[in-house]
Protein backbone atom coordinates (compact mmCIF):
# COMPACT_ATOMS: atom_id res chain seq x y z
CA UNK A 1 0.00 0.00 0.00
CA UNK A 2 1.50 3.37 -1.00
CA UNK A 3 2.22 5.86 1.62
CA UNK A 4 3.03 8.55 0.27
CA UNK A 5 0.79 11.86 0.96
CA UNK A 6 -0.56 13.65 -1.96
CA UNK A 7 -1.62 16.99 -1.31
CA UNK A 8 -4.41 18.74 -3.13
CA UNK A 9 -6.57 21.60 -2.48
CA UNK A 10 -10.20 20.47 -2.85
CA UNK A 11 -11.82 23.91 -3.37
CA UNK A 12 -11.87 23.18 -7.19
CA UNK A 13 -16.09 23.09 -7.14
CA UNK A 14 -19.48 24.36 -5.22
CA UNK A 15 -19.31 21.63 -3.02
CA UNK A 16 -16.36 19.26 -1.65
CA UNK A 17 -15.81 16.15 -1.50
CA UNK A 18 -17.51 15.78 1.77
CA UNK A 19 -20.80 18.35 0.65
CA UNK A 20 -19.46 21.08 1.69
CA UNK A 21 -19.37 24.66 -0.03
CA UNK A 22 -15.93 25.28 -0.57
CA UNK A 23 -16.32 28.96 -1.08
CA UNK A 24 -17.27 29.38 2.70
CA UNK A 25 -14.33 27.47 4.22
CA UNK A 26 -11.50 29.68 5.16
CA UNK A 27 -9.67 27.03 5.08
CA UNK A 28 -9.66 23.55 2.40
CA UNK A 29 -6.48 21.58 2.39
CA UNK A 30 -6.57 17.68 1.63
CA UNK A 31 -3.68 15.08 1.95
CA UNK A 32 -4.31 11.55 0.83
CA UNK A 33 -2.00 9.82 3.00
CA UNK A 34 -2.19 5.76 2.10
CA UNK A 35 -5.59 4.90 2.39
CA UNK A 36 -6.54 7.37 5.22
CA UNK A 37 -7.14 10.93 3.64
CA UNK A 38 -6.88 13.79 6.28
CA UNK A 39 -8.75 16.86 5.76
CA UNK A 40 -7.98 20.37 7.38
CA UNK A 41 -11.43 22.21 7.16
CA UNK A 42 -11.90 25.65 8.96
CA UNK A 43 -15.21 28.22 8.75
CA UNK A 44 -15.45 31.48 11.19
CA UNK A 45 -18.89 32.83 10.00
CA UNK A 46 -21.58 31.92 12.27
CA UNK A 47 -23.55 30.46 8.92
CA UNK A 48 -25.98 27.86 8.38
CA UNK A 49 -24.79 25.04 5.75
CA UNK A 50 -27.35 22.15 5.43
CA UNK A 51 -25.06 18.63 4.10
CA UNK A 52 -26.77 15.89 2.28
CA UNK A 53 -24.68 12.56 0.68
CA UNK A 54 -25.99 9.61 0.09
CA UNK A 55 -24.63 5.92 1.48
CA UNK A 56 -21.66 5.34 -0.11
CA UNK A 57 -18.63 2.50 0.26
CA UNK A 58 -16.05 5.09 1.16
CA UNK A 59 -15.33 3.99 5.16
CA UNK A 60 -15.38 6.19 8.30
CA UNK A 61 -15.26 9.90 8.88
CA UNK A 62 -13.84 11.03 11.98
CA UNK A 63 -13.64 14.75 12.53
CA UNK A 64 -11.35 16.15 15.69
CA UNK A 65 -12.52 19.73 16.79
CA UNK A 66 -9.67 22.11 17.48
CA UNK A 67 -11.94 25.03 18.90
CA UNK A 68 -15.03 25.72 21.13
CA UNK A 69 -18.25 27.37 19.43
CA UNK A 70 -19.66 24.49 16.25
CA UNK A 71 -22.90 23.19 16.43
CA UNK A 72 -25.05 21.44 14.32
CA UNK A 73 -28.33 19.68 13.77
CA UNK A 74 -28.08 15.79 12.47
CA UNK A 75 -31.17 14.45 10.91
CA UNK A 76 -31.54 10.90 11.28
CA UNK A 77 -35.24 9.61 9.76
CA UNK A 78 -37.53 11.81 11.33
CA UNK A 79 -35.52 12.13 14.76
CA UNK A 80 -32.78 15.32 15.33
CA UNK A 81 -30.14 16.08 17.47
CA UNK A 82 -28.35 19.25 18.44
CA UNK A 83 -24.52 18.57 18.97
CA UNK A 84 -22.02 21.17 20.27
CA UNK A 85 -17.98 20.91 19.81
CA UNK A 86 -15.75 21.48 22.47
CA UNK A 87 -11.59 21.34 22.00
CA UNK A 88 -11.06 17.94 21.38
CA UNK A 89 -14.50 17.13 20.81
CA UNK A 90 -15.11 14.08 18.22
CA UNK A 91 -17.34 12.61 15.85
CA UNK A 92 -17.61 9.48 13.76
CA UNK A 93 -19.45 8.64 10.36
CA UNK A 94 -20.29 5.80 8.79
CA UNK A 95 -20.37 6.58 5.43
CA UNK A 96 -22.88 3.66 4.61
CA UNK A 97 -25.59 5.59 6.03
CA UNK A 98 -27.51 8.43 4.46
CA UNK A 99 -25.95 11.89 6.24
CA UNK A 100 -28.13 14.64 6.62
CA UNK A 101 -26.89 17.68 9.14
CA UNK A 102 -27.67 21.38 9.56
CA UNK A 103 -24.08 23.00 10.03
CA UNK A 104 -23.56 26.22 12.11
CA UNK A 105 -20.48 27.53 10.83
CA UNK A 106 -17.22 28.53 13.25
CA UNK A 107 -15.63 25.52 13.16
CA UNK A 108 -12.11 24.14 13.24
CA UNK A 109 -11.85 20.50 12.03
CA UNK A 110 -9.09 17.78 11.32
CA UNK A 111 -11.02 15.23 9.45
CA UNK A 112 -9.58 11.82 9.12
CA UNK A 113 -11.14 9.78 6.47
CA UNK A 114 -10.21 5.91 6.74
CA UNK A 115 -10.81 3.55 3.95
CA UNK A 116 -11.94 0.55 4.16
CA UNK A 117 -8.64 -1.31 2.32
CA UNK A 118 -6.87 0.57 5.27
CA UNK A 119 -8.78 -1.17 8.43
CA UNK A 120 -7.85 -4.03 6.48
CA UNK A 121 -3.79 -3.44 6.19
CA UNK A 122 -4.61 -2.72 9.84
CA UNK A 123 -5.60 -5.81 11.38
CA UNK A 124 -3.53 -7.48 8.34
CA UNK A 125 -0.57 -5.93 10.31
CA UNK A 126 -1.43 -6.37 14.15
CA UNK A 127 -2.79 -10.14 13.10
CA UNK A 128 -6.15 -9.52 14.22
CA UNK A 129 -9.49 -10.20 13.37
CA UNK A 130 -11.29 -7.50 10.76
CA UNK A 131 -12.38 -4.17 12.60
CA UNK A 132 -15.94 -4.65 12.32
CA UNK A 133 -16.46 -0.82 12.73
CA UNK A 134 -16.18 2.71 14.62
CA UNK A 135 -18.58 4.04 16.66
CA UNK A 136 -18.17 6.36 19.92
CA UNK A 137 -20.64 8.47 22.34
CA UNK A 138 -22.74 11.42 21.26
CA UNK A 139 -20.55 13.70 23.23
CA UNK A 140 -17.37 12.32 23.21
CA UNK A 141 -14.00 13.74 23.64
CA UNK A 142 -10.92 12.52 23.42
CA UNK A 143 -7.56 14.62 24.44
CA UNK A 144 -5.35 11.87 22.42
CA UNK A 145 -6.63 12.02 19.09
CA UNK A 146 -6.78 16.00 19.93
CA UNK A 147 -3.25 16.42 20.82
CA UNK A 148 -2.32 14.10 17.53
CA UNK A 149 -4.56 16.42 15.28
CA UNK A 150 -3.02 19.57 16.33
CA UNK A 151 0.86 17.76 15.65
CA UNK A 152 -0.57 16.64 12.46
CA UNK A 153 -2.17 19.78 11.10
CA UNK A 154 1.35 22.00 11.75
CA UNK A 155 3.02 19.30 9.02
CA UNK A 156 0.02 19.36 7.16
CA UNK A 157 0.98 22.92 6.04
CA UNK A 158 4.67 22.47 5.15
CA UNK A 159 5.86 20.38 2.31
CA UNK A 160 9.34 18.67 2.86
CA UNK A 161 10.29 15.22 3.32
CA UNK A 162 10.44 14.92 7.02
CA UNK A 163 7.32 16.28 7.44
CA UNK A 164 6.32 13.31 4.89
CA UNK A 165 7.95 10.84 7.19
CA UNK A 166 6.08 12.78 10.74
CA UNK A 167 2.37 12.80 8.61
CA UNK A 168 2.58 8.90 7.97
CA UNK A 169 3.91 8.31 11.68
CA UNK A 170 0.94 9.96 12.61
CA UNK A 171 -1.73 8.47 10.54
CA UNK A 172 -0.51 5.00 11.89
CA UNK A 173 -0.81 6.71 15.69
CA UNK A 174 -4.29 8.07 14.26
CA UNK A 175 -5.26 4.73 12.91
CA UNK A 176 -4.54 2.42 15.35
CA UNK A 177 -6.12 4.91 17.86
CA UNK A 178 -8.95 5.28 16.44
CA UNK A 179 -9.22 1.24 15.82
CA UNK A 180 -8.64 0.26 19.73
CA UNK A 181 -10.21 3.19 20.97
CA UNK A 182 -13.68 3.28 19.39
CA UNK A 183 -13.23 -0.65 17.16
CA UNK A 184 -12.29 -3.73 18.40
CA UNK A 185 -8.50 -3.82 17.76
CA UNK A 186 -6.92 -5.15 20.72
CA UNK A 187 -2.99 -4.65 21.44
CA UNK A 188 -3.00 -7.33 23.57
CA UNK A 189 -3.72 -9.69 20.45
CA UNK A 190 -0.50 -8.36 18.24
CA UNK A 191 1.81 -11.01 17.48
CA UNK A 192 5.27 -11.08 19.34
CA UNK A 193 8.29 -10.49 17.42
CA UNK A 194 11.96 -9.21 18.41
CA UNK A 195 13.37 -6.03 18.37
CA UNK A 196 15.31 -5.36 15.14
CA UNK A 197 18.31 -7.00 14.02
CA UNK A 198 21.48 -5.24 13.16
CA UNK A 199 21.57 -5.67 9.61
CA UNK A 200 17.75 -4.43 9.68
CA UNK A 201 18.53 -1.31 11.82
CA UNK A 202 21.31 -0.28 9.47
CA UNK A 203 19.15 -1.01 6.19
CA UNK A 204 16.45 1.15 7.61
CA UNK A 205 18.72 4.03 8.64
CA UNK A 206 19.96 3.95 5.27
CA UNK A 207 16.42 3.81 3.31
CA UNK A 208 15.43 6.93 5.51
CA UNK A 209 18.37 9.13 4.62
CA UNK A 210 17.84 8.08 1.12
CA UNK A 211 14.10 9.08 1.71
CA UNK A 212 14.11 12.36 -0.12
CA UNK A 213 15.94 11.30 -2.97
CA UNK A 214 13.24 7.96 -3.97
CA UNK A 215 10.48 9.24 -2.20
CA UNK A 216 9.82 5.91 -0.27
CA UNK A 217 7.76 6.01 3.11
CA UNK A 218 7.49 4.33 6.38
CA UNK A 219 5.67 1.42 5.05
CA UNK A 220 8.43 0.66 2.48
CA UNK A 221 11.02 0.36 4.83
CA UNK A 222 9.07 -1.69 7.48
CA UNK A 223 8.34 -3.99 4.69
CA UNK A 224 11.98 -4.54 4.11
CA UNK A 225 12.47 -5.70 7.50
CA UNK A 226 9.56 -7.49 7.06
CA UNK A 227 7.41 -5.96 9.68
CA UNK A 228 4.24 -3.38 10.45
CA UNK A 229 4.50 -0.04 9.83
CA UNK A 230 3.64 0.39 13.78
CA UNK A 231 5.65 -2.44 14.80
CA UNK A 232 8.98 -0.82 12.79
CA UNK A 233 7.92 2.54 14.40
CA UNK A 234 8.17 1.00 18.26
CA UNK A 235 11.01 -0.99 17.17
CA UNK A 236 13.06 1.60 16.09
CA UNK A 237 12.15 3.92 18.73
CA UNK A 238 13.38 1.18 21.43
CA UNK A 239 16.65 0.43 19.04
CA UNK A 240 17.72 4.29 18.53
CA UNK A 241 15.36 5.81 21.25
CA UNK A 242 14.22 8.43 18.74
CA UNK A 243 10.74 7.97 15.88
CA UNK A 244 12.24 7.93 12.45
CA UNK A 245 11.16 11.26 11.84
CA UNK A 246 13.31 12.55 14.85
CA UNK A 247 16.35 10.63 13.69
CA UNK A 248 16.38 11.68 10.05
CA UNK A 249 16.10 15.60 11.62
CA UNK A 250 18.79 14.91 13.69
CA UNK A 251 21.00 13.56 10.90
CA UNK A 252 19.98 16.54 8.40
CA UNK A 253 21.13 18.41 11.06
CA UNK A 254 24.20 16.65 11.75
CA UNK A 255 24.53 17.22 7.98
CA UNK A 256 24.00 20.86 7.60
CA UNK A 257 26.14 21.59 10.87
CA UNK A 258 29.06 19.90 8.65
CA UNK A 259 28.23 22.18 5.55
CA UNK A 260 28.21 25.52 7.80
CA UNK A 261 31.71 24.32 8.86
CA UNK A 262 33.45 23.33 5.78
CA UNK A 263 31.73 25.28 3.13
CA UNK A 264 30.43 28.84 2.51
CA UNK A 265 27.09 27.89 1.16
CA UNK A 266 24.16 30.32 1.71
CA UNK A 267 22.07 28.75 4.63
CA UNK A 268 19.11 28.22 1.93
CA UNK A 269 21.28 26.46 -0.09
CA UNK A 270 22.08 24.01 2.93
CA UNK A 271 18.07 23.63 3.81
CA UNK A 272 17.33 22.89 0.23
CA UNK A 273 20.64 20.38 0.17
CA UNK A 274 19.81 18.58 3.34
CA UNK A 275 16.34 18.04 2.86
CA UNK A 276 14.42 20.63 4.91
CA UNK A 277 11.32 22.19 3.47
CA UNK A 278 13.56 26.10 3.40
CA UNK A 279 15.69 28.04 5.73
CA UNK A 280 13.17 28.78 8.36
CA UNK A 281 12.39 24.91 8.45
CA UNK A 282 16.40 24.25 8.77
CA UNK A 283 16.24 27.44 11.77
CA UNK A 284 13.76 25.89 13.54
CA UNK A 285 15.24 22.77 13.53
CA UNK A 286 19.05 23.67 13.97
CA UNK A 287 17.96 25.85 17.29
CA UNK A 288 16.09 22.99 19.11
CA UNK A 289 18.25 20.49 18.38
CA UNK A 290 21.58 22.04 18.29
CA UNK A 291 20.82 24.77 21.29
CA UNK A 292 21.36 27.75 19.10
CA UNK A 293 20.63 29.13 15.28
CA UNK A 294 22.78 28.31 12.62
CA UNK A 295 23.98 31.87 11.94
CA UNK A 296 25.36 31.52 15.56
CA UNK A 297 26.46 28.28 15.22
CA UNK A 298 28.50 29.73 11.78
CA UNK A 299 29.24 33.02 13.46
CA UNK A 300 31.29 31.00 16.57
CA UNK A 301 32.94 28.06 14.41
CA UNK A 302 34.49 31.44 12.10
């Protein structure tokens, strides 16, 4: 299954992909991120929308509310119910069913759409039976999946490879939340295996420094060690005690420290040759990791 995210911007019609007017949304990003699509959906008029889709095959719907102040009316048959969002407040949609809701603009969504093909790689993975569905309270909450969504939607806006790598490491976190949380995925079912071998460790540290150059993912390099994307994740977490994403910034960093020294490249030039999405990405970086910017850094090696 492809990882790689796609970004698009969906505001191309009247309505979205999810019924929607697009022209009312302050903000409409989409990124299709290997069968889970995550959408990044905001509105601050206080404006009545009404939403009507039919049953379709498409999967689940979760949305993640970042802000107080939505509500809406949901029509089911001839009964309604009022629902208002809270931070952190969450719903879920079946997309089999017929959807009919009243929307009350000023809202602030992540929406995570999860195919069905990718509940299936799921339980494929943690060698578990199907997840049969998703389903949660009325009024439910749930400060995980809010603290995930607000990590997720920061890399949603910048394109570079390690935010690539951080945006599937997420969706896997998102996924399997979702799946234990409100399915009936069960970590105590995974299957046992070991922590990874030498030879695997160094083929995967090697795969993710080449990551910018082939444009492979998480899931490739799990597969070459023959493992789950989540599995590889807590495996190489225990073997290096950093995600992948943190050890690929760490090396880029390691990388562009060593340019600063030796060469007299502009510090653009070093974020665009080390794989960070520009300079401010490499700044950002640089400071947290290294303790101070890199014009210091270059300023106190000269």
């Amino acid at each position: 299954m492809n990882s790689s995210p796609l970004m698009s911007n969906t505001s191309t019609g009247s309505k979205d992909s999810l019924g929607c007017v697009c022209t009312n949304l302050r903000q409409d990003l989409q990124v299709d991120n290997g069968g889970m699509t995550f959408f990044r959906k905001r509105m601050d008029k206080l404006e009545l929308e009404r939403i009507a889709m039919p049953g379709c095959e498409r999967g689940f719907l979760v949305g993640i509310s970042l802000r107080s102040g939505h509500r809406r009316k949901i029509f089911r048959g001839a009964r309604t119910s009022d629902r208002r969002f809270h931070d952190n407040s969450i719903y879920i949609r079946d997309f089999s069913e017929n959807f009919r809701a009243d929307l009350y603009g000023n809202f602030d969504f992540l929406l995570v759409e999860l195919s069905h093909a990718f509940l299936s790689h799921l339980t494929d993975e943690h060698n578990v039976p199907p997840v049969q569905g998703l389903t949660c309270a009325v009024d439910q909450e749930d400060m995980v999946l809010g603290h995930l969504s607000r990590a997720l939607t920061i890399s949603l806006e910048t394109s570079s490879p390690a935010n690539t790598l951080l945006i599937e490491q997420l969706g896997v976190a998102i996924g399997t939340h979702l799946s234990r949380q409100y399915g009936n995925l069960r970590a105590a079912d995974e299957r046992v295996k070991g922590a990874l071998s030498r030879a695997c460790a160094a083929r995967a540290k090697e795969m993710l420094l080449d990551f910018s150059r082939n444009g492979l993912s998480i899931a490739d390099v799990a597969r070459e060690c023959n493992l789950s994307r989540g599995y590889f994740i807590r495996a190489f977490t225990k073997e290096t005690g950093q995600t992948p994403h943190q050890w690929v910034l760490e090396k880029r960093t390691e990388q562009a420290r060593r340019l600063m020294d030796a060469t007299d490249m502009t510090l653009a030039a070093i974020a665009a040759s080390c794989g960070f999405a520009d300079q401010s990405h490499l700044s950002r970086v640089f400071h947290r990791i290294v303790g101070v910017s890199p014009g210091a850094w270059r300023r106190r090696a000269a």
